[in-house]
PDB file of N, CA and C in Angstrom:
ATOM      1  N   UNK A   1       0.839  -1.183   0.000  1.00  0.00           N
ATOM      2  CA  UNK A   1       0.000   0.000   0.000  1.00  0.00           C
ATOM      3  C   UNK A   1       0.883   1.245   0.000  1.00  0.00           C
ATOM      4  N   UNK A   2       0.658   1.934  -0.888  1.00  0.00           N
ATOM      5  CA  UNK A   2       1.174   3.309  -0.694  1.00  0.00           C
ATOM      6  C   UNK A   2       0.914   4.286   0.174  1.00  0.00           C
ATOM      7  N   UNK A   3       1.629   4.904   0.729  1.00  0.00           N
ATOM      8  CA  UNK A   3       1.287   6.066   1.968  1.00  0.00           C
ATOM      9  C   UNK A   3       0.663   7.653   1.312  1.00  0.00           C
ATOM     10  N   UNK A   4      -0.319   7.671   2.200  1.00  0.00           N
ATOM     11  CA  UNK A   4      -0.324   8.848   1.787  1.00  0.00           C
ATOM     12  C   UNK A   4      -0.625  10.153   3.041  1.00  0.00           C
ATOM     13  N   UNK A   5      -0.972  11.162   2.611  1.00  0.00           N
ATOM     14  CA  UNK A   5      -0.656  12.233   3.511  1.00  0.00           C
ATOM     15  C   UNK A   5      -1.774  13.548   3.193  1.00  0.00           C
ATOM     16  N   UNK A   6      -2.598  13.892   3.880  1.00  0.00           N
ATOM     17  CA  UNK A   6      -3.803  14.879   3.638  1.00  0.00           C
ATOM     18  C   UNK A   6      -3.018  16.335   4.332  1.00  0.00           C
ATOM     19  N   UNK A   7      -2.900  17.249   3.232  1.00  0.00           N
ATOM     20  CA  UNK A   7      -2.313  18.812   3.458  1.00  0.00           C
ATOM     21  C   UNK A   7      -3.568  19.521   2.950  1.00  0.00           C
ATOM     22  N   UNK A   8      -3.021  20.664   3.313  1.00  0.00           N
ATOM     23  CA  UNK A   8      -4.277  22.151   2.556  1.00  0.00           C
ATOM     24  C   UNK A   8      -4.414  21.933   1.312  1.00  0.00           C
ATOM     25  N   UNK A   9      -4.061  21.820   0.365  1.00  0.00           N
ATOM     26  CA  UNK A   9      -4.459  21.957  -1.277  1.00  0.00           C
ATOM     27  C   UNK A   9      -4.491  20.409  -1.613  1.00  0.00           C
ATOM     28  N   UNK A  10      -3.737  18.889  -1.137  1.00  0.00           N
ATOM     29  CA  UNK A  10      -4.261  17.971  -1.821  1.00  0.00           C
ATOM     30  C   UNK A  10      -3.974  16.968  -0.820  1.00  0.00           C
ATOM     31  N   UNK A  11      -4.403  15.642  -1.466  1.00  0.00           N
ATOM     32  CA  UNK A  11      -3.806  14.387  -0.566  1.00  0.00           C
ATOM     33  C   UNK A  11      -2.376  13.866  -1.376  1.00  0.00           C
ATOM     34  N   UNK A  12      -1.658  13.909  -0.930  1.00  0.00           N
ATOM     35  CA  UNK A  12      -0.229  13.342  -1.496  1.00  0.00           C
ATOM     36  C   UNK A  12       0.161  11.617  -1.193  1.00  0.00           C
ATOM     37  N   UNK A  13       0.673  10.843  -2.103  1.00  0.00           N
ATOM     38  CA  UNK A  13       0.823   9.991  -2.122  1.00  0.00           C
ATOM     39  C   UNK A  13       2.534   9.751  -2.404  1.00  0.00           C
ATOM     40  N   UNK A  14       3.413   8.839  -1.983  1.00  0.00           N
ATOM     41  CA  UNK A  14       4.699   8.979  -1.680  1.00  0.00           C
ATOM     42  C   UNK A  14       5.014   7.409  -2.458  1.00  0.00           C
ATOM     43  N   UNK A  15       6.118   7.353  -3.256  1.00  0.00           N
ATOM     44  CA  UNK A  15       6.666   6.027  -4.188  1.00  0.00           C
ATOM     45  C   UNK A  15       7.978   6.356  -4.731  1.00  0.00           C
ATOM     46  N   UNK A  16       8.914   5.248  -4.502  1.00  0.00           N
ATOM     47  CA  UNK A  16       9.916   5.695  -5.024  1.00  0.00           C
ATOM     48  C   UNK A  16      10.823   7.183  -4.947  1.00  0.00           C
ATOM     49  N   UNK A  17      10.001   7.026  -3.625  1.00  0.00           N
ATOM     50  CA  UNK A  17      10.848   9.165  -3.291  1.00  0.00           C
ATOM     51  C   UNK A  17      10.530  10.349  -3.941  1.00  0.00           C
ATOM     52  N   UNK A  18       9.138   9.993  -4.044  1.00  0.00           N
ATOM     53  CA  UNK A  18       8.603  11.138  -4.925  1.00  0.00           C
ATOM     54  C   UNK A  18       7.378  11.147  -4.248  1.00  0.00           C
ATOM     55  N   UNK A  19       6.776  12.480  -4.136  1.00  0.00           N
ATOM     56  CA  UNK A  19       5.628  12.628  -3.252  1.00  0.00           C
ATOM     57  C   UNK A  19       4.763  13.490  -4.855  1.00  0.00           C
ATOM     58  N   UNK A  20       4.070  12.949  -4.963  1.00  0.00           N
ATOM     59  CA  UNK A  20       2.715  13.591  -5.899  1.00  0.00           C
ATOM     60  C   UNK A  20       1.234  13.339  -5.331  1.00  0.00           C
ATOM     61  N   UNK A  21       0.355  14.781  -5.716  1.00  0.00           N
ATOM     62  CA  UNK A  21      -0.956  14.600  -5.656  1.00  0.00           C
ATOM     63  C   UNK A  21      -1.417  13.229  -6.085  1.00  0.00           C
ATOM     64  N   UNK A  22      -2.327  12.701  -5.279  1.00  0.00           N
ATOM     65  CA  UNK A  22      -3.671  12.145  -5.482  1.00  0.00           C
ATOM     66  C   UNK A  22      -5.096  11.703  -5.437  1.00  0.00           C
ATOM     67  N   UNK A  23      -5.781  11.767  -6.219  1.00  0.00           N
ATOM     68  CA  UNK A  23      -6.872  12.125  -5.693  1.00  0.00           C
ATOM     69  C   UNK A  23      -7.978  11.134  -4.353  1.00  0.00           C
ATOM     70  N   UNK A  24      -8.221  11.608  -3.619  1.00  0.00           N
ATOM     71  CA  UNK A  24      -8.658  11.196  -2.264  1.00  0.00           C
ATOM     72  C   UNK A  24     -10.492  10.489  -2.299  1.00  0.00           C
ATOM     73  N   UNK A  25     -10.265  10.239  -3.616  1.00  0.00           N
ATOM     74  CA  UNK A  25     -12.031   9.367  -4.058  1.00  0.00           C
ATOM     75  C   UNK A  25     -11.547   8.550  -4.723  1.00  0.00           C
ATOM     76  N   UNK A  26     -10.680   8.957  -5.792  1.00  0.00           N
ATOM     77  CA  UNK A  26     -10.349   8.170  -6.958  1.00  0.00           C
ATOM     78  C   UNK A  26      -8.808   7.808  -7.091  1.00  0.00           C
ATOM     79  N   UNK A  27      -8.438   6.771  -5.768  1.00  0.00           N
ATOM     80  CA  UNK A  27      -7.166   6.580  -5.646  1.00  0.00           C
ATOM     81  C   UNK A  27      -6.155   6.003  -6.707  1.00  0.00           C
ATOM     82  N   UNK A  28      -6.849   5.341  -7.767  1.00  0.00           N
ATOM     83  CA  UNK A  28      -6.205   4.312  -8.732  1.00  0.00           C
ATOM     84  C   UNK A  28      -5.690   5.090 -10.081  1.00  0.00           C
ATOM     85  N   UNK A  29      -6.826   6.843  -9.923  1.00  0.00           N
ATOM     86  CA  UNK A  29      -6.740   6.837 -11.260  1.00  0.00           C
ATOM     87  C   UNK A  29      -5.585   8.076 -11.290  1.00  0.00           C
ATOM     88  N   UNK A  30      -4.802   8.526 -12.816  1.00  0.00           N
ATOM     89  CA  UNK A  30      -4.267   9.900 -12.814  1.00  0.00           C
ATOM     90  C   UNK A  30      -4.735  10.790 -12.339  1.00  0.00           C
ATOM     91  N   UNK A  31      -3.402  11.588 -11.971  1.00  0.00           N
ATOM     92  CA  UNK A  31      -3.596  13.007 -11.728  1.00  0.00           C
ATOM     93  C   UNK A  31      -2.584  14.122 -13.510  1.00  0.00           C
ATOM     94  N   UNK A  32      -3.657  14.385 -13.252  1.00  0.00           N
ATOM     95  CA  UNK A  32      -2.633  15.310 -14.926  1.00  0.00           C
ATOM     96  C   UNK A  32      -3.184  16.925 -14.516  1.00  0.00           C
ATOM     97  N   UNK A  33      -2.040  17.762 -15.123  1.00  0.00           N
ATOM     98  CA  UNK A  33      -1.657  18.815 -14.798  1.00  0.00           C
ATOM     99  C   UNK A  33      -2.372  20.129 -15.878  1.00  0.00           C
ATOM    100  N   UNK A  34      -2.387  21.132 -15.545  1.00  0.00           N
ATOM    101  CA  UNK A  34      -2.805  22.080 -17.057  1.00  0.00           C
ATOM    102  C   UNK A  34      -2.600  23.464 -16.267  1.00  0.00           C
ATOM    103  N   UNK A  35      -1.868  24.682 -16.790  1.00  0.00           N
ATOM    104  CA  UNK A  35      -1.730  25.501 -16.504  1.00  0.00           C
ATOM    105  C   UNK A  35      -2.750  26.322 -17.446  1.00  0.00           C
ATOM    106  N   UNK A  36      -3.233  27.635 -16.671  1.00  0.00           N
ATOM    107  CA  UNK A  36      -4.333  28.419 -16.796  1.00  0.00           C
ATOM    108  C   UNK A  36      -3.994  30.054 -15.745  1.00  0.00           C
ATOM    109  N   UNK A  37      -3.940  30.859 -16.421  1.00  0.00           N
ATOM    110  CA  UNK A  37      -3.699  32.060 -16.437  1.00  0.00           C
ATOM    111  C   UNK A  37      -2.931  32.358 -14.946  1.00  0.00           C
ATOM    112  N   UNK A  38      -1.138  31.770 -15.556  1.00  0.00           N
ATOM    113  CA  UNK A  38      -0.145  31.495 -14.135  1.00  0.00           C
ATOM    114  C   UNK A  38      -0.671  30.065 -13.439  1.00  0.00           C
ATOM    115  N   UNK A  39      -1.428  29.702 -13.340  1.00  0.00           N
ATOM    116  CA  UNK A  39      -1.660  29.147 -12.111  1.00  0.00           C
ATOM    117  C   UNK A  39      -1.990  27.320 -12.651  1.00  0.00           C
ATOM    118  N   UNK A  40      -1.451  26.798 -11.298  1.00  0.00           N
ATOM    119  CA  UNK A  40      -1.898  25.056 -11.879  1.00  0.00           C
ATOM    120  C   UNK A  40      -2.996  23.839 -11.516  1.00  0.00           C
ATOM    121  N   UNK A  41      -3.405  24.256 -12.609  1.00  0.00           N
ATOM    122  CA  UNK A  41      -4.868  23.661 -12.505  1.00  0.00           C
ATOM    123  C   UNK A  41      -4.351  21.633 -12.114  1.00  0.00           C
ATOM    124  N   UNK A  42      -4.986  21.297 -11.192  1.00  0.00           N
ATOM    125  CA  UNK A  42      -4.453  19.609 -11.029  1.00  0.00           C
ATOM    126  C   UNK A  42      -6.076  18.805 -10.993  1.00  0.00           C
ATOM    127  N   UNK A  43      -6.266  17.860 -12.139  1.00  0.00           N
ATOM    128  CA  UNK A  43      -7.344  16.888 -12.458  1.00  0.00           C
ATOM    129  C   UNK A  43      -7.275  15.922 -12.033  1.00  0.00           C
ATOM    130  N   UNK A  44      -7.977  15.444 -11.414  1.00  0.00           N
ATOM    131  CA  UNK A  44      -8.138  13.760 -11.627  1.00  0.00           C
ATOM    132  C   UNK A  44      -8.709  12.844 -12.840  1.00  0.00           C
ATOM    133  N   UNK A  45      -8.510  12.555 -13.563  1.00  0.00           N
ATOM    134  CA  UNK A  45      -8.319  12.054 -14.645  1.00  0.00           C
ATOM    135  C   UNK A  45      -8.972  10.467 -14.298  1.00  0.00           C
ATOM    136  N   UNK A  46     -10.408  10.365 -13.581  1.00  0.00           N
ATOM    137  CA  UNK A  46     -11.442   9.500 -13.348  1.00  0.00           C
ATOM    138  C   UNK A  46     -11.563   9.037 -14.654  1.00  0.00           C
ATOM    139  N   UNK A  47     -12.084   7.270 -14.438  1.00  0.00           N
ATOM    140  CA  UNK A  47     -12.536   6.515 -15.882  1.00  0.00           C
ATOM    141  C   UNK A  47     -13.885   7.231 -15.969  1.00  0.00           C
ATOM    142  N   UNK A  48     -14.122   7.209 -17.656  1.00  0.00           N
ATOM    143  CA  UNK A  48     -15.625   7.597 -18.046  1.00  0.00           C
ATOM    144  C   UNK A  48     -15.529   9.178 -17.609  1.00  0.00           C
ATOM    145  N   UNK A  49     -16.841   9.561 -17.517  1.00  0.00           N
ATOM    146  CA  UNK A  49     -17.158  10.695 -16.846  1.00  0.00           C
ATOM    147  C   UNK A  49     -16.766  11.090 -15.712  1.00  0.00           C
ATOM    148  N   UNK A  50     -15.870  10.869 -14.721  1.00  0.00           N
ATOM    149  CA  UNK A  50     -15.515  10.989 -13.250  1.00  0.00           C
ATOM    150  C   UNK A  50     -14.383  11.664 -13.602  1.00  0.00           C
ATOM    151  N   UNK A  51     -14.201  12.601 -14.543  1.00  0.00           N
ATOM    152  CA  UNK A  51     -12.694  13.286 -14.309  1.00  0.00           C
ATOM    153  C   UNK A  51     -12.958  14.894 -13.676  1.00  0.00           C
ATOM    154  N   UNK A  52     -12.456  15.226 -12.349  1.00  0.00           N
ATOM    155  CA  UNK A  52     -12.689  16.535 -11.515  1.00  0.00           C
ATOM    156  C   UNK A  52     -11.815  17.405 -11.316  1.00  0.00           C
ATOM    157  N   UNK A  53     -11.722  18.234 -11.043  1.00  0.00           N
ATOM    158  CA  UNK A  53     -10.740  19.205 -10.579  1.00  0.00           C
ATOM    159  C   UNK A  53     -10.153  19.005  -8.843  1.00  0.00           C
ATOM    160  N   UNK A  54      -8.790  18.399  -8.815  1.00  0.00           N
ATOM    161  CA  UNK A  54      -8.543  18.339  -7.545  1.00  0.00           C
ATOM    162  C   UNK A  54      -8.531  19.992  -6.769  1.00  0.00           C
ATOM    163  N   UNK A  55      -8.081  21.317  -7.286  1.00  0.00           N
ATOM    164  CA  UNK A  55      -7.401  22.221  -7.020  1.00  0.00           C
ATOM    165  C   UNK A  55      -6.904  23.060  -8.336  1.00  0.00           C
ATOM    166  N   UNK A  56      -6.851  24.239  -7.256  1.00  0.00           N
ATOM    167  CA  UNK A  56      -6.004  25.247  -8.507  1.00  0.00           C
ATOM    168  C   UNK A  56      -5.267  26.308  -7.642  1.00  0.00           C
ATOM    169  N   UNK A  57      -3.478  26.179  -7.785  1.00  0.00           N
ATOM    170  CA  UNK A  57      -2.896  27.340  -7.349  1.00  0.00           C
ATOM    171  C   UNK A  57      -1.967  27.756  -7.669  1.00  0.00           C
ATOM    172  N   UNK A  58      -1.072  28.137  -7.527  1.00  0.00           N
ATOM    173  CA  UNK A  58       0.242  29.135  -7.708  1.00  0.00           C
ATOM    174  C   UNK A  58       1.332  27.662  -7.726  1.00  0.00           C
ATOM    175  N   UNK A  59       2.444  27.708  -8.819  1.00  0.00           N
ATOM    176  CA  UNK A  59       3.278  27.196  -8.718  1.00  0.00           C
ATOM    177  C   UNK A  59       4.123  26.956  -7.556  1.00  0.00           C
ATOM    178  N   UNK A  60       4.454  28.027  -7.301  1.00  0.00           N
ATOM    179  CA  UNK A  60       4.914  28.369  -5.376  1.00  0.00           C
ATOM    180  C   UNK A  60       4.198  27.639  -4.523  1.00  0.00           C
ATOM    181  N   UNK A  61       2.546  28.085  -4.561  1.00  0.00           N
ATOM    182  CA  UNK A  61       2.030  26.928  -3.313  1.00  0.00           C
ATOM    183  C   UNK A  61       1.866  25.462  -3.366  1.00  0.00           C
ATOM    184  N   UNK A  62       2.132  25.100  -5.024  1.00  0.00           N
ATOM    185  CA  UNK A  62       2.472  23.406  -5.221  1.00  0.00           C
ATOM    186  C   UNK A  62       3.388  22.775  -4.740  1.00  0.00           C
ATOM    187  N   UNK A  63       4.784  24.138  -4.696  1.00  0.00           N
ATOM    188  CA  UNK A  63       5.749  23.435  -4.894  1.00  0.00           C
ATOM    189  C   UNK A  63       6.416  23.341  -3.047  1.00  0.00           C
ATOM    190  N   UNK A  64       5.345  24.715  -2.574  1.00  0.00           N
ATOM    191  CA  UNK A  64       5.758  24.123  -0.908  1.00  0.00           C
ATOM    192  C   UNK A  64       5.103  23.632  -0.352  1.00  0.00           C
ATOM    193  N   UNK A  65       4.124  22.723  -0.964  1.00  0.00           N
ATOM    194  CA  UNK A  65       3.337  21.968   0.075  1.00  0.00           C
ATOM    195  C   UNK A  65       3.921  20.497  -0.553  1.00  0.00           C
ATOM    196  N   UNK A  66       4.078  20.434  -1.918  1.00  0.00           N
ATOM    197  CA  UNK A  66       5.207  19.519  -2.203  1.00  0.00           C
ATOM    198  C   UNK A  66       6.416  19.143  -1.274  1.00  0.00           C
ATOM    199  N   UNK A  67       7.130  19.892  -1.105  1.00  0.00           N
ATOM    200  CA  UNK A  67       8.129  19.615   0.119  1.00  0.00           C
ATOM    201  C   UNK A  67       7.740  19.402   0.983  1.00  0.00           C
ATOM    202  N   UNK A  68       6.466  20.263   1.701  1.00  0.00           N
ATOM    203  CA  UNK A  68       6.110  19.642   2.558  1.00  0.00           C
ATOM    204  C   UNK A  68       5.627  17.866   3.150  1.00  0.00           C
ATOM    205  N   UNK A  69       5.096  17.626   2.468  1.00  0.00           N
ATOM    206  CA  UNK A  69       4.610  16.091   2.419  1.00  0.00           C
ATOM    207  C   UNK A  69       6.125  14.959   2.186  1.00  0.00           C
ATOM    208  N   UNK A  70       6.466  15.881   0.997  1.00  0.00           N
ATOM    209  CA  UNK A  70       8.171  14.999   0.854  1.00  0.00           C
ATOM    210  C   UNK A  70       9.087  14.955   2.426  1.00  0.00           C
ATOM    211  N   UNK A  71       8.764  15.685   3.469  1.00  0.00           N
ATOM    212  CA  UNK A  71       9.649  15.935   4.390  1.00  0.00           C
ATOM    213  C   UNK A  71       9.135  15.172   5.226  1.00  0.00           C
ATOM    214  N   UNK A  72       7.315  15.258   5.090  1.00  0.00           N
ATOM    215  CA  UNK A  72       7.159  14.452   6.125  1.00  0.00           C
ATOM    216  C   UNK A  72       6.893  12.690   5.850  1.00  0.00           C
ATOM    217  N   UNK A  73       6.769  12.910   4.622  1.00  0.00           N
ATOM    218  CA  UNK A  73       7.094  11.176   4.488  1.00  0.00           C
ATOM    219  C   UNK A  73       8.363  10.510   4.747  1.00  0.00           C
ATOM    220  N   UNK A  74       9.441  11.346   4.267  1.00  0.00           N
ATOM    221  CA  UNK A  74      11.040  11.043   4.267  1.00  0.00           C
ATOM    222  C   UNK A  74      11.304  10.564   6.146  1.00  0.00           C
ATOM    223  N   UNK A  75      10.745  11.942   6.728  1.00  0.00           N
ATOM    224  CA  UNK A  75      10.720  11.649   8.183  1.00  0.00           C
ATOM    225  C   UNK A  75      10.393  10.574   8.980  1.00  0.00           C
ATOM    226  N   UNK A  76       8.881  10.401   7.880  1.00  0.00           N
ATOM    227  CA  UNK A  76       8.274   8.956   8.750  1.00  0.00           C
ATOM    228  C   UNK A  76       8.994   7.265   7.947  1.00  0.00           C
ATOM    229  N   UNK A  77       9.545   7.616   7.138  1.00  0.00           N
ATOM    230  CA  UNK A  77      10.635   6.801   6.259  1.00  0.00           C
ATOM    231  C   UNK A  77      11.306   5.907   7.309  1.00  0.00           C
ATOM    232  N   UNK A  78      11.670   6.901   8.518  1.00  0.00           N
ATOM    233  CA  UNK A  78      13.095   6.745   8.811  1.00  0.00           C
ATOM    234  C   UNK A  78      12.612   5.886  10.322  1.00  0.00           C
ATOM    235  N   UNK A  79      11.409   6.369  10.971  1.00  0.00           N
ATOM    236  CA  UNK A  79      11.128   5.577  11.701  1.00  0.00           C
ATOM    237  C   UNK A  79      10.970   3.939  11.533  1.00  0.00           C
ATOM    238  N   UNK A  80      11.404   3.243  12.935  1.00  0.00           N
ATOM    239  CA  UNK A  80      10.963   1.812  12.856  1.00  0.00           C
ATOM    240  C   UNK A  80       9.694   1.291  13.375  1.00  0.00           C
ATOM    241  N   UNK A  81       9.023   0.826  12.975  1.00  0.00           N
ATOM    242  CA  UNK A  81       7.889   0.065  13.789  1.00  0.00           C
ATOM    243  C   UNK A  81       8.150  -1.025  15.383  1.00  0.00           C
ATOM    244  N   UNK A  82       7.712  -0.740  15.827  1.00  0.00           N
ATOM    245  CA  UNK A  82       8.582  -1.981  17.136  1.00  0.00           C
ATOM    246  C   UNK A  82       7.206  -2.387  17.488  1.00  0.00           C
ATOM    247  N   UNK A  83       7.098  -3.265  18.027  1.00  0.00           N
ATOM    248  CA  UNK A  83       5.680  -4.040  18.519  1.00  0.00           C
ATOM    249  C   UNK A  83       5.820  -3.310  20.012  1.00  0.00           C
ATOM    250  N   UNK A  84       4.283  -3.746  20.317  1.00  0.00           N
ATOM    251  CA  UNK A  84       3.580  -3.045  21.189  1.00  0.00           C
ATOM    252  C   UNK A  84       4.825  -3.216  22.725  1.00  0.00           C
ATOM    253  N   UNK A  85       5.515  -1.917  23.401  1.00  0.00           N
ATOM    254  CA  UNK A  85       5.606  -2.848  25.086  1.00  0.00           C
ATOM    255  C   UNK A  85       7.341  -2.315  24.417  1.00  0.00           C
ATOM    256  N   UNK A  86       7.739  -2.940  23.481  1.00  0.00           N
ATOM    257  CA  UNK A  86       9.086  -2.441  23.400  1.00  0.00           C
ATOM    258  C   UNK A  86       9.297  -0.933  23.035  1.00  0.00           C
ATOM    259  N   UNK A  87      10.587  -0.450  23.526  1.00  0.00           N
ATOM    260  CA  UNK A  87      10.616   1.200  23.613  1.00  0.00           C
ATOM    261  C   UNK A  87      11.925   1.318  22.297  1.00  0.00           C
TER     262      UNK A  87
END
C-alpha cells in the first residue's frame, strides 16, 4: 500500500521518493496537470465521466506543500515500527 498524507491543497501519495498529488475518491486513477492564467490547474483524470478538478494554485504553493509532504514522508521513512511494550 502506498502512503499517503492529507495537506491544505491535496492528498499526497509517496513512491519511489517522490511525493505527488492524489486524488482522495479516486485513488487508482491519474492526476494530470494544465496551466491556466499562471496558475496550476491539477485533475483527476477518473474513468468515463468521473474526471474533476482536484485544485487550482500558484506554482509556489504546489511546490511548498510539495516539500512539505516529501519531508514528512522522508521523516516517517526513517522511523521503525517496534511491537507493542518495546521502547
Amino acid at each position: 500500500m502506498v502512503p499517503t498524507h492529507s495537506l491544505r491543497l491535496f492528498t499526497w501519495m509517496y513512491s519511489n521518493g517522490v511525493a505527488a498529488p492524489q486524488c482522495p475518491i479516486h485513488s487508482n486513477e491519474s492526476v494530470c496537470f494544465s496551466r491556466n492564467d499562471g496558475n496550476l490547474v491539477v485533475i483527476c483524470q477518473g474513468a468515463g465521466n468521473l474526471s474533476h478538478l482536484l485544485s487550482i494554485c500558484s506554482q509556489e504553493q504546489f511546490d511548498a506543500e510539495k516539500q512539505e509532504a516529501t519531508a514528512f514522508f522522508e521523516r516517517n521513512a526513517t522511523k521503525t515500527t517496534r511491537p507493542v511494550g518495546v521502547p
